[in-house]
C-alpha atoms as a PDB file:
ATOM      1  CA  UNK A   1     -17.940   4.748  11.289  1.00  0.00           C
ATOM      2  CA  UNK A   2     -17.697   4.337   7.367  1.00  0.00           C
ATOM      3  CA  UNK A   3     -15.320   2.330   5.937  1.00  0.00           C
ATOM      4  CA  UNK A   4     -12.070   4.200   5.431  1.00  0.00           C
ATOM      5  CA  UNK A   5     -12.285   4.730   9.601  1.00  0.00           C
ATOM      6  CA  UNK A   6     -12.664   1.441  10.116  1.00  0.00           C
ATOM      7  CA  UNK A   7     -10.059  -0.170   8.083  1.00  0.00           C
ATOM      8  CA  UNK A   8      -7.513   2.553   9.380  1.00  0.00           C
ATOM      9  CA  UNK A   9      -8.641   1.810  13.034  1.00  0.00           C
ATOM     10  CA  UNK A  10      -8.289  -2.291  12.629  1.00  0.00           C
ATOM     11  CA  UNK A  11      -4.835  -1.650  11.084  1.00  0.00           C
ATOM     12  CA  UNK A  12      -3.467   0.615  13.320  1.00  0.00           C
ATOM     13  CA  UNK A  13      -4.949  -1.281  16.382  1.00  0.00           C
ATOM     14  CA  UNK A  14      -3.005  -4.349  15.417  1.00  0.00           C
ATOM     15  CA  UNK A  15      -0.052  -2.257  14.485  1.00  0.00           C
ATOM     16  CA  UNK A  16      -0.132  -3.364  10.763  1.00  0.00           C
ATOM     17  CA  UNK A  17      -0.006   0.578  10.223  1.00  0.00           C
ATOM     18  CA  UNK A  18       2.927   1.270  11.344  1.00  0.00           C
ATOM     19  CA  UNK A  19       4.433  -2.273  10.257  1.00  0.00           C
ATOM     20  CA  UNK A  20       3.540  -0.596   6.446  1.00  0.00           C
ATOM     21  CA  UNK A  21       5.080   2.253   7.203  1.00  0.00           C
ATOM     22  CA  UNK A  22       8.129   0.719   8.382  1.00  0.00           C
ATOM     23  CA  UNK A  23       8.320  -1.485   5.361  1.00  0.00           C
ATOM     24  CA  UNK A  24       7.945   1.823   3.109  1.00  0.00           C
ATOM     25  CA  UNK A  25      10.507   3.831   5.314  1.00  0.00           C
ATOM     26  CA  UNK A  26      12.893   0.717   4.954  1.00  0.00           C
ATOM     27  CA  UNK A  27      12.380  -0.043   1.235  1.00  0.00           C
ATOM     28  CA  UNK A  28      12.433   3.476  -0.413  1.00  0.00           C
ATOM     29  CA  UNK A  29      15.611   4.415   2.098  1.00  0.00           C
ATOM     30  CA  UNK A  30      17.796   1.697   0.408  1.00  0.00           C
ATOM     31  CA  UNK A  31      16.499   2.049  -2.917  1.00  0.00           C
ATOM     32  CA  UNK A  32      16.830   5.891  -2.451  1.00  0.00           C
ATOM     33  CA  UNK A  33      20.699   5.189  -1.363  1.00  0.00           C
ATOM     34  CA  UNK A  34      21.302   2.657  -4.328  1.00  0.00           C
ATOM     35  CA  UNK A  35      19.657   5.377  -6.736  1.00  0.00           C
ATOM     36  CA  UNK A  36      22.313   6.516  -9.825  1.00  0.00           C
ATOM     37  CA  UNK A  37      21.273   8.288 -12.207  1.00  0.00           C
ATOM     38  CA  UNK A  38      24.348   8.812 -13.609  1.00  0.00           C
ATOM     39  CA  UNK A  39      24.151   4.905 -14.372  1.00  0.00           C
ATOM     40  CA  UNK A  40      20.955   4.661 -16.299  1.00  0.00           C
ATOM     41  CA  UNK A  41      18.556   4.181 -13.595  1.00  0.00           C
ATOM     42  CA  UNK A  42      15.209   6.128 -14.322  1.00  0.00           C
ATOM     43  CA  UNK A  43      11.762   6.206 -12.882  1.00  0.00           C
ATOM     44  CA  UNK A  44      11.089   2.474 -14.197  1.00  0.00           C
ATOM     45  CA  UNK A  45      14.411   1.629 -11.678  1.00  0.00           C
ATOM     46  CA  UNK A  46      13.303   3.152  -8.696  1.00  0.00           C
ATOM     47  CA  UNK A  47       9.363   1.561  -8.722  1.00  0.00           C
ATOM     48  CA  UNK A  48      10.817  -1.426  -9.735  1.00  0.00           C
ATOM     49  CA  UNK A  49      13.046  -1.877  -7.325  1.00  0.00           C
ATOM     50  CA  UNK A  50      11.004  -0.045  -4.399  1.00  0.00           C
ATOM     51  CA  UNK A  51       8.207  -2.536  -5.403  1.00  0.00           C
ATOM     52  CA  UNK A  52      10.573  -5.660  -4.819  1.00  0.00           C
ATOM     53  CA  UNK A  53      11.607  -4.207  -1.578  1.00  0.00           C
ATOM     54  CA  UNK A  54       8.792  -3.419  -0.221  1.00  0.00           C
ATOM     55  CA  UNK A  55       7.284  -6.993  -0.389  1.00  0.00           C
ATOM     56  CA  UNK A  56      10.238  -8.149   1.334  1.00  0.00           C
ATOM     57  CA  UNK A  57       9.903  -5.751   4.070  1.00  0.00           C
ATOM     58  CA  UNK A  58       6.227  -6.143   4.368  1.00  0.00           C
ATOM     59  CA  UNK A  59       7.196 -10.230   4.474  1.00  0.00           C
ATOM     60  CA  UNK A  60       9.688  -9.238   7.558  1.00  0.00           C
ATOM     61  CA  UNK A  61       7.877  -7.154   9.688  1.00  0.00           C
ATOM     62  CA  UNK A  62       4.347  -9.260   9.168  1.00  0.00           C
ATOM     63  CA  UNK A  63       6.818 -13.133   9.605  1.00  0.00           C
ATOM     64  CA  UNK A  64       5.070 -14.152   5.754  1.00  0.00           C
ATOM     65  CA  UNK A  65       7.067 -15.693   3.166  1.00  0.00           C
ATOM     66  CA  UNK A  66      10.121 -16.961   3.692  1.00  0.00           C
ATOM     67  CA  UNK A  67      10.305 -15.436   6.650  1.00  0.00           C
ATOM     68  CA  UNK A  68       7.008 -17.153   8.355  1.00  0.00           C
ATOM     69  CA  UNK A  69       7.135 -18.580  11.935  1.00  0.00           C
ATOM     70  CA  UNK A  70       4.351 -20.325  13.749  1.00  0.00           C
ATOM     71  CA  UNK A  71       4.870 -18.732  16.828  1.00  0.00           C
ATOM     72  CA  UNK A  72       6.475 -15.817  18.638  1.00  0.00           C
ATOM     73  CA  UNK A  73       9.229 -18.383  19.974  1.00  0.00           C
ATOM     74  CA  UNK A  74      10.251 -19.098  17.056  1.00  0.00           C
ATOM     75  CA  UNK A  75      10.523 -15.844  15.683  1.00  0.00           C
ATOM     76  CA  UNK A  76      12.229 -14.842  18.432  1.00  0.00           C
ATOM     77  CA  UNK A  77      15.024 -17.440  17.479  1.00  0.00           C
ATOM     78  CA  UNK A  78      15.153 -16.510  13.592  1.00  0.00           C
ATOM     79  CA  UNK A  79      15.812 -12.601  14.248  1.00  0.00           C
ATOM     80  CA  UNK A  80      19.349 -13.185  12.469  1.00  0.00           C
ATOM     81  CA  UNK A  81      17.398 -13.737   9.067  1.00  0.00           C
ATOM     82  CA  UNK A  82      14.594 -10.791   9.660  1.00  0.00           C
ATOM     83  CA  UNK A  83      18.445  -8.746  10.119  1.00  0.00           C
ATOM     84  CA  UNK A  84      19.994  -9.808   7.410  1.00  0.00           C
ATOM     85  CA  UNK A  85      19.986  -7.587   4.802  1.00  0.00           C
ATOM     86  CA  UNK A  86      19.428  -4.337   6.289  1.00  0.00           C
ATOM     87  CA  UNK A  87      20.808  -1.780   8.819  1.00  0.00           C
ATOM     88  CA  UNK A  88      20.964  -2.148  12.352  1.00  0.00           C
ATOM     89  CA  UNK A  89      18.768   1.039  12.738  1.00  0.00           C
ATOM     90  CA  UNK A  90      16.019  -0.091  10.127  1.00  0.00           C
ATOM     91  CA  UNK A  91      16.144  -3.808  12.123  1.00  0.00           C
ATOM     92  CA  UNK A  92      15.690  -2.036  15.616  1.00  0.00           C
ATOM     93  CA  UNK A  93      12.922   0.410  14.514  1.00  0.00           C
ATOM     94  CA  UNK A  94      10.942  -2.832  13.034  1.00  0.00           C
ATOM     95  CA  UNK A  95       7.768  -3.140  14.803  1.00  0.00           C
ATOM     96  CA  UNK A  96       7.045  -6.239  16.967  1.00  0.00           C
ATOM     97  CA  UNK A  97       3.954  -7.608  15.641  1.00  0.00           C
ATOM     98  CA  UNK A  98       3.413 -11.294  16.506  1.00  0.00           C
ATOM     99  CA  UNK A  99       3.486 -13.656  13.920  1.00  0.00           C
ATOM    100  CA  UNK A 100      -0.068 -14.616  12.345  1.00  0.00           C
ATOM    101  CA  UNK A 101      -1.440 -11.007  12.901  1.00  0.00           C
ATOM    102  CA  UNK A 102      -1.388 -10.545   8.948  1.00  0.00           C
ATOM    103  CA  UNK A 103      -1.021 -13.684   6.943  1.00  0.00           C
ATOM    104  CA  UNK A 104       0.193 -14.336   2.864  1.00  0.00           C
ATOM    105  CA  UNK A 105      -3.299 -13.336   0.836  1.00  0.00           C
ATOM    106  CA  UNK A 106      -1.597 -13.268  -2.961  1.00  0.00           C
ATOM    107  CA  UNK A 107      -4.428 -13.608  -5.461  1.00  0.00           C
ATOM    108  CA  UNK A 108      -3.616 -14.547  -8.692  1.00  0.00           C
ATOM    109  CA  UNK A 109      -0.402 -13.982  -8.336  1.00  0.00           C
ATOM    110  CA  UNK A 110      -0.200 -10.978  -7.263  1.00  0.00           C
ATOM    111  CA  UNK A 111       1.478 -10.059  -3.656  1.00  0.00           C
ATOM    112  CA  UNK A 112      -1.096  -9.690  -1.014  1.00  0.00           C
ATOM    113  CA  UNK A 113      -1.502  -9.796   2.942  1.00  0.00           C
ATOM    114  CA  UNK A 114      -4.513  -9.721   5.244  1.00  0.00           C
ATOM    115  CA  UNK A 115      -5.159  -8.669   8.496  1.00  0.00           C
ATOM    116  CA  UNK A 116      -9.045  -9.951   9.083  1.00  0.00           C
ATOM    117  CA  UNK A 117     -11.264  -9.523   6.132  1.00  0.00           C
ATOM    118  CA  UNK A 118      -9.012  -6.649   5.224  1.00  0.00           C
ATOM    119  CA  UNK A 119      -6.874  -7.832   2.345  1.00  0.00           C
ATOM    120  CA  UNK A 120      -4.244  -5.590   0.517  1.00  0.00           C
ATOM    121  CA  UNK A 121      -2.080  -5.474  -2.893  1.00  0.00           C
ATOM    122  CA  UNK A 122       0.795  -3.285  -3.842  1.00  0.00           C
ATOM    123  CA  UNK A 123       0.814  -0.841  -6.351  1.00  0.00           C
ATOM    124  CA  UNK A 124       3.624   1.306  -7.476  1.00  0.00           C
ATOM    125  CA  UNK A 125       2.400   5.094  -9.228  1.00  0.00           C
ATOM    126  CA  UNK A 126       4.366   7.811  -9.978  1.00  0.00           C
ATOM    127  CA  UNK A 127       4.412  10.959  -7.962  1.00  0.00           C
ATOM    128  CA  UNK A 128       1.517  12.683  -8.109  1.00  0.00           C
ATOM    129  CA  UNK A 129      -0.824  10.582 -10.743  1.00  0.00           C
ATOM    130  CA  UNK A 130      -2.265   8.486  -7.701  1.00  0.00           C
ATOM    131  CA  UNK A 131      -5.496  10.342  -8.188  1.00  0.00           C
ATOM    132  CA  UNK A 132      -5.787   8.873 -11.569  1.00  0.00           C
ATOM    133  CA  UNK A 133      -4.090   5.360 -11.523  1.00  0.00           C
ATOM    134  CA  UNK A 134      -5.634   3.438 -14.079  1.00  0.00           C
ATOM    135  CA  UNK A 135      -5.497  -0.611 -13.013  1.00  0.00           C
ATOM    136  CA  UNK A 136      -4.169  -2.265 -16.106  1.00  0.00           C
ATOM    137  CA  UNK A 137      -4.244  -5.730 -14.740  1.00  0.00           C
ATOM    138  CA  UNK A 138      -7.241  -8.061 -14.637  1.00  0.00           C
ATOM    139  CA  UNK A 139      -6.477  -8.669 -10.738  1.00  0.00           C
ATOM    140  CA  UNK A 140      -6.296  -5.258  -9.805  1.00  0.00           C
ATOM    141  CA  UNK A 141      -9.559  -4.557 -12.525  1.00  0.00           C
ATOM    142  CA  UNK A 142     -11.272  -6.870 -11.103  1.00  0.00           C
ATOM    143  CA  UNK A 143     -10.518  -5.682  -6.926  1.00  0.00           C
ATOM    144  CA  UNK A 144     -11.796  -2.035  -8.185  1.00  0.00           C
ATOM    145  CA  UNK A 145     -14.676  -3.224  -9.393  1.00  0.00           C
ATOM    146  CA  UNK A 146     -16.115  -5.114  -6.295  1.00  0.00           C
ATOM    147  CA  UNK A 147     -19.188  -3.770  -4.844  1.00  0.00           C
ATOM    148  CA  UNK A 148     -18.920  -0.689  -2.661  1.00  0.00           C
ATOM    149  CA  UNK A 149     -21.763  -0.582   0.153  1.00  0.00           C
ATOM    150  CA  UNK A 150     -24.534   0.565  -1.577  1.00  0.00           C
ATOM    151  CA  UNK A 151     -23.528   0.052  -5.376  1.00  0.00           C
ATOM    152  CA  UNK A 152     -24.068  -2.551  -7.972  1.00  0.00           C
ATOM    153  CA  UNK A 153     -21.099  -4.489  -9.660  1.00  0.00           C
ATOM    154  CA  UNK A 154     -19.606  -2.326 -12.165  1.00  0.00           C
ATOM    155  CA  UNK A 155     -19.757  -4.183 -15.906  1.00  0.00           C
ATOM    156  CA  UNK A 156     -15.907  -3.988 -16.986  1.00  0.00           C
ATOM    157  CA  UNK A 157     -16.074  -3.950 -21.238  1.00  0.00           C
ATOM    158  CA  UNK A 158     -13.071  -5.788 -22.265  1.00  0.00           C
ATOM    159  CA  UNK A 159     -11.590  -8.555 -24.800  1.00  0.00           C
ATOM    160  CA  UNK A 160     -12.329 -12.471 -24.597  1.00  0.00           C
ATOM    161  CA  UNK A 161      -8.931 -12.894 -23.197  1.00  0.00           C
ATOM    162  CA  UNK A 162      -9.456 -10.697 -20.467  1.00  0.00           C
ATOM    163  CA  UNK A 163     -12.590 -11.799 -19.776  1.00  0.00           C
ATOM    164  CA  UNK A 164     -11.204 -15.344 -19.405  1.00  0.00           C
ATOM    165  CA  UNK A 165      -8.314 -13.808 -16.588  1.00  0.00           C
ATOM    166  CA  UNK A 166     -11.008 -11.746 -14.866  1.00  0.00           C
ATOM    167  CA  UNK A 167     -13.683 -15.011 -14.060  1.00  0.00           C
ATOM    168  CA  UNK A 168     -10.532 -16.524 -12.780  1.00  0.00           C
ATOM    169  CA  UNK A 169     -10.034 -13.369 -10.412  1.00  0.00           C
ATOM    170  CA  UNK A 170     -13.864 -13.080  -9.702  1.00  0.00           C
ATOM    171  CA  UNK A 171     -13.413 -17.004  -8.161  1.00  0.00           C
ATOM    172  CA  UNK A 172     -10.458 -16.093  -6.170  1.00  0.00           C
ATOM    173  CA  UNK A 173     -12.184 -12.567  -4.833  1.00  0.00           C
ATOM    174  CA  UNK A 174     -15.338 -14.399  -4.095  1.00  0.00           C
ATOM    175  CA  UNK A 175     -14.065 -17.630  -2.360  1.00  0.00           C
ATOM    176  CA  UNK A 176     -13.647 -15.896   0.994  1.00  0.00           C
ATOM    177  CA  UNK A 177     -14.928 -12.908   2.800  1.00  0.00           C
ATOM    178  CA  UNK A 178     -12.211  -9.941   2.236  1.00  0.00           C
ATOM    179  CA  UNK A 179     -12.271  -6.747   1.023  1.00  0.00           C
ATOM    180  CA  UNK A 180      -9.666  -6.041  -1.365  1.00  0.00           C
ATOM    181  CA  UNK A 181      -7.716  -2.386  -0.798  1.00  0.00           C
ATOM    182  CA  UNK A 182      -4.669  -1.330  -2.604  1.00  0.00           C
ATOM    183  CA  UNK A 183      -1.583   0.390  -1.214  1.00  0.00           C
ATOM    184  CA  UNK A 184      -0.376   2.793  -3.770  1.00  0.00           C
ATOM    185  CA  UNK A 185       3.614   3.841  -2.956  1.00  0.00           C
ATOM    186  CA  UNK A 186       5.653   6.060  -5.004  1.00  0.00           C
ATOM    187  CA  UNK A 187       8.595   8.744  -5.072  1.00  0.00           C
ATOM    188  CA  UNK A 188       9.427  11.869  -6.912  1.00  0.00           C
ATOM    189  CA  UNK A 189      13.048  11.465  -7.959  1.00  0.00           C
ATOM    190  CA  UNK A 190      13.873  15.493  -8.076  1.00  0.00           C
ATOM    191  CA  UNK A 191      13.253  16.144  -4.394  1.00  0.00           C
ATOM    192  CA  UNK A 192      12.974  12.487  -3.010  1.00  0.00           C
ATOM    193  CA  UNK A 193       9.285  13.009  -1.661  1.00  0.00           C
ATOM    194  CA  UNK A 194       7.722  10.055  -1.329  1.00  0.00           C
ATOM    195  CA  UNK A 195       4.204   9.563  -1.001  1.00  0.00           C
ATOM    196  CA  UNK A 196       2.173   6.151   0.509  1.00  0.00           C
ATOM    197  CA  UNK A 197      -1.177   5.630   0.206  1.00  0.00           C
ATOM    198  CA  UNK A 198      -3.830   3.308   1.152  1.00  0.00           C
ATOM    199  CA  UNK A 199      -7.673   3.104  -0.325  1.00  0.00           C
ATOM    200  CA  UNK A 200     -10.672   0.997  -1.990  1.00  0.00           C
ATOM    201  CA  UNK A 201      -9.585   1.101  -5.733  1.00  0.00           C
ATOM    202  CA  UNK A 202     -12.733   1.200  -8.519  1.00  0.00           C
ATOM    203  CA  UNK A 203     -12.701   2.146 -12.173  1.00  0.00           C
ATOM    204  CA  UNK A 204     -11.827   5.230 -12.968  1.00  0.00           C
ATOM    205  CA  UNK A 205     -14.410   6.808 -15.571  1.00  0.00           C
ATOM    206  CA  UNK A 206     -13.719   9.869 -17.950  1.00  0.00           C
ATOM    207  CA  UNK A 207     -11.379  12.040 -15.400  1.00  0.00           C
ATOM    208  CA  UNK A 208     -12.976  10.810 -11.937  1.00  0.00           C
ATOM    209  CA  UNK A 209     -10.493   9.634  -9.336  1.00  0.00           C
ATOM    210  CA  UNK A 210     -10.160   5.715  -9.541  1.00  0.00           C
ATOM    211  CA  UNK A 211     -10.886   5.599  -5.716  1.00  0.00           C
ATOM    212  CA  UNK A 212     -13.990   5.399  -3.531  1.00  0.00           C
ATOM    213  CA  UNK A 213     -11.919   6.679  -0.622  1.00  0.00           C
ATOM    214  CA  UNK A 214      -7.700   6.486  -0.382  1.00  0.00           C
ATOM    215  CA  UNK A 215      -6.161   8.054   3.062  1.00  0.00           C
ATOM    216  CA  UNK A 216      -2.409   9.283   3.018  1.00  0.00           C
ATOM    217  CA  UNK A 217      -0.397   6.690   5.286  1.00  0.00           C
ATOM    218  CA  UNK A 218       2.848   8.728   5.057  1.00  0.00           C
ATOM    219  CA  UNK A 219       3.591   8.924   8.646  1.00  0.00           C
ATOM    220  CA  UNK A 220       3.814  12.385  10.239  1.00  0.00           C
ATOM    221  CA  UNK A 221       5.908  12.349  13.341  1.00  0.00           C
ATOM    222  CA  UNK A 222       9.315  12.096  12.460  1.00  0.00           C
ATOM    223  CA  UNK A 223       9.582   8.281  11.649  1.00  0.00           C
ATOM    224  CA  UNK A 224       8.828   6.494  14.488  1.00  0.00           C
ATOM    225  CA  UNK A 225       5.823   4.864  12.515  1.00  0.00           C
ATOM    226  CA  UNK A 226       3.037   5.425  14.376  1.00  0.00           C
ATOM    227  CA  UNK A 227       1.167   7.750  12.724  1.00  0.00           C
ATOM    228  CA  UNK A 228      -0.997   8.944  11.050  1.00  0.00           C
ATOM    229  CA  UNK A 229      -2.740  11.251  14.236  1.00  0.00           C
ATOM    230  CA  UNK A 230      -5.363  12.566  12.040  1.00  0.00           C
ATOM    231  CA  UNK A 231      -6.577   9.475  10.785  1.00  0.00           C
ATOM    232  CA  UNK A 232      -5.025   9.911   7.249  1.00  0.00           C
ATOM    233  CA  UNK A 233      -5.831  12.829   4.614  1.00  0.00           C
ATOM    234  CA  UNK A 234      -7.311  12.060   1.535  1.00  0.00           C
ATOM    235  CA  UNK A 235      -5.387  12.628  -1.731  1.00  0.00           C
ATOM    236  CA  UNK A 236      -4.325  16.610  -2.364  1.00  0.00           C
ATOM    237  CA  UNK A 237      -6.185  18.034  -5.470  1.00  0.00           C
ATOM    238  CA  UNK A 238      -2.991  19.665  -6.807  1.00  0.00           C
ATOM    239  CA  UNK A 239      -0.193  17.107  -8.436  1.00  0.00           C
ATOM    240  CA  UNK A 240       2.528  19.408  -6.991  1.00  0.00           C
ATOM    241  CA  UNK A 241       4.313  17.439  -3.897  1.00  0.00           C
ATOM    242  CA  UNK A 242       3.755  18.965  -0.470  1.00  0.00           C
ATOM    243  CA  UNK A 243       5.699  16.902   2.270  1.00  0.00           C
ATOM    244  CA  UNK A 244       9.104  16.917   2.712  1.00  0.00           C
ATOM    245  CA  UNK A 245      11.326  13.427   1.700  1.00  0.00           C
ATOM    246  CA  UNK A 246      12.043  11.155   4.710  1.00  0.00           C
ATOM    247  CA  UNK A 247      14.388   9.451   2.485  1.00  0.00           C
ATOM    248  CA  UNK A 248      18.517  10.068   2.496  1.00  0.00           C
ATOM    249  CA  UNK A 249      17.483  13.623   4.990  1.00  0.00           C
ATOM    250  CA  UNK A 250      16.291  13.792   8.481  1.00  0.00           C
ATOM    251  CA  UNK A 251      13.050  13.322   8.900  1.00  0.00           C
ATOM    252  CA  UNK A 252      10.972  16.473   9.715  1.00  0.00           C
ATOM    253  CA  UNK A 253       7.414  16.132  11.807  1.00  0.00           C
ATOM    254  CA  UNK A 254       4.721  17.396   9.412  1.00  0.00           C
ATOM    255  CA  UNK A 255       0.844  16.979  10.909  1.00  0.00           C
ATOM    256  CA  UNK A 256      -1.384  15.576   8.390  1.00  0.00           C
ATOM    257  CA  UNK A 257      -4.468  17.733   7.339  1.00  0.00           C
ATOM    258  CA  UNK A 258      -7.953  16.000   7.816  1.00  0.00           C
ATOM    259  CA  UNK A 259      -9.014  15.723   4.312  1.00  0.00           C
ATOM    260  CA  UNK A 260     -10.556  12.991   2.932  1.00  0.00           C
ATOM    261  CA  UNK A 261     -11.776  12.075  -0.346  1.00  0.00           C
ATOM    262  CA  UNK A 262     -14.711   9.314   0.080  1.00  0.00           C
ATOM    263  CA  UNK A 263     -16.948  10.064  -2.961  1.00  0.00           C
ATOM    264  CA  UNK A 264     -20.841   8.906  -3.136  1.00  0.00           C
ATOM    265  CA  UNK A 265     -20.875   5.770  -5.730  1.00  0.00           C
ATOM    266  CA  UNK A 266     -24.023   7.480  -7.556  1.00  0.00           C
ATOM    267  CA  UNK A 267     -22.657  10.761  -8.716  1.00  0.00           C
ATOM    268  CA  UNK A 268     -18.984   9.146  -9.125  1.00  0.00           C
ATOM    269  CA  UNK A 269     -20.874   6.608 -11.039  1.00  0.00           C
ATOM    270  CA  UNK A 270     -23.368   8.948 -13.363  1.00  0.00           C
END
């Protein structure tokens, strides 16, 4: 089992999959209805706002942030905040993962959760360009250039200042035993497709992909939020959107192909 199976087989085990999912579904649907164009809102709108929403949703369904518990008793007696906020259809479709399955795991400041030694950040990307993200900030730098199996540390050339914010990451990455992954989420505003992604960010040289392996985690049956069947499909080599939007439409079932992208450090690397 390499590592993309067996970070998708923890998650979805636990049910953290399909507690990501949910948060997507939940976030993108009310940032989808709130959407006006007409107003001013543009691209830099919808991620931000997505973004926001997202790490709420992710803070519901997993009982972090202001919405942590200790125990299942007590989340069973604070539903009415988890509810407030959104729909009665979007709090009865939440997943019911017990509280402490995936605890708070920011890193220098930046949102994070962790389910075992898997750790996670949020990144929002416009459609398409997920392929080629480019990780502008010393945290998220510093997370794609940890050690795949196999490979050396990468050397990241950059300014004193940088330097200076990317020892202060390298502390916070090294004081404990996770592996830091990234989910990528993002939307194409003329036909509402949305696309969610989960993978082991590096640095991106010349035109290489800045991933050693990223699965689709759109789910594929309809919304219920237990997908994906196929384990997750790797990221499509064409930048023209192929799934249908879940968001503001009924959702249609759409089976995920079995690609993946996982890439050999050494000739990514050369």
């Amino acid at each position: 089992m390499d590592e993309q199976e067996e970070v998708l087989a923890d998650l979805e085990a636990a049910g953290v999959l399909a507690g990501l999912q949910w948060a997507r579904r939940s976030a993108y649907q009310r940032t989808w209805r709130d959407y006006e164009p007409e107003t001013g809102h543009d691209q830099t709108t919808v991620g931000t706002v997505a973004h926001k929403l997202l790490c709420d949703r992710l803070d519901r369904v997993f009982s972090c942030g202001k919405y942590f518990v200790e125990s299942p008793e007590q989340a069973d007696a604070g539903l009415d905040i988890v509810a407030a906020g959104i729909s009665d259809a979007e709090f009865r479709s939440r997943p019911k993962i017990p509280p402490g399955t995936v605890v708070q795991a920011d890193l220098n400041g930046s949102p994070g959760w962790r389910l075992g030694r898997w750790r996670w950040l949020l990144a929002s990307t416009k459609a398409g360009e997920v392929k080629y993200m480019r990780w502008k900030s010393p945290t998220k730098r510093k997370a794609a250039s940890q050690p795949y199996p196999g490979q050396l540390p990468l050397e990241i050339p950059s300014g004193l200042e940088e330097i200076f914010q990317i020892m202060m990451t390298v502390d916070a990455i090294n004081s404990d035993d996770s592996t830091t992954l990234v989910v990528a989420h993002g939307i194409d505003l003329d036909f509402g497709m949305p696309e969610f992604y989960l993978g082991r960010p590096k640095i991106r040289q010349r035109r290489r992909t800045a991933w050693h392996w990223c699965a689709d985690i759109l789910e594929d049956d309809g919304g219920s939020g237990q997908g994906p069947r196929n384990g997750g499909r790797g990221i499509p080599d064409s930048r023209t959107p192929d799934r249908i939007a879940d968001i503001g439409v009924p959702d249609v079932p759409v089976r995920l192909r079995n690609k993946n992208i996982q890439e050999n450090s050494a000739q990514n690397e050369g």
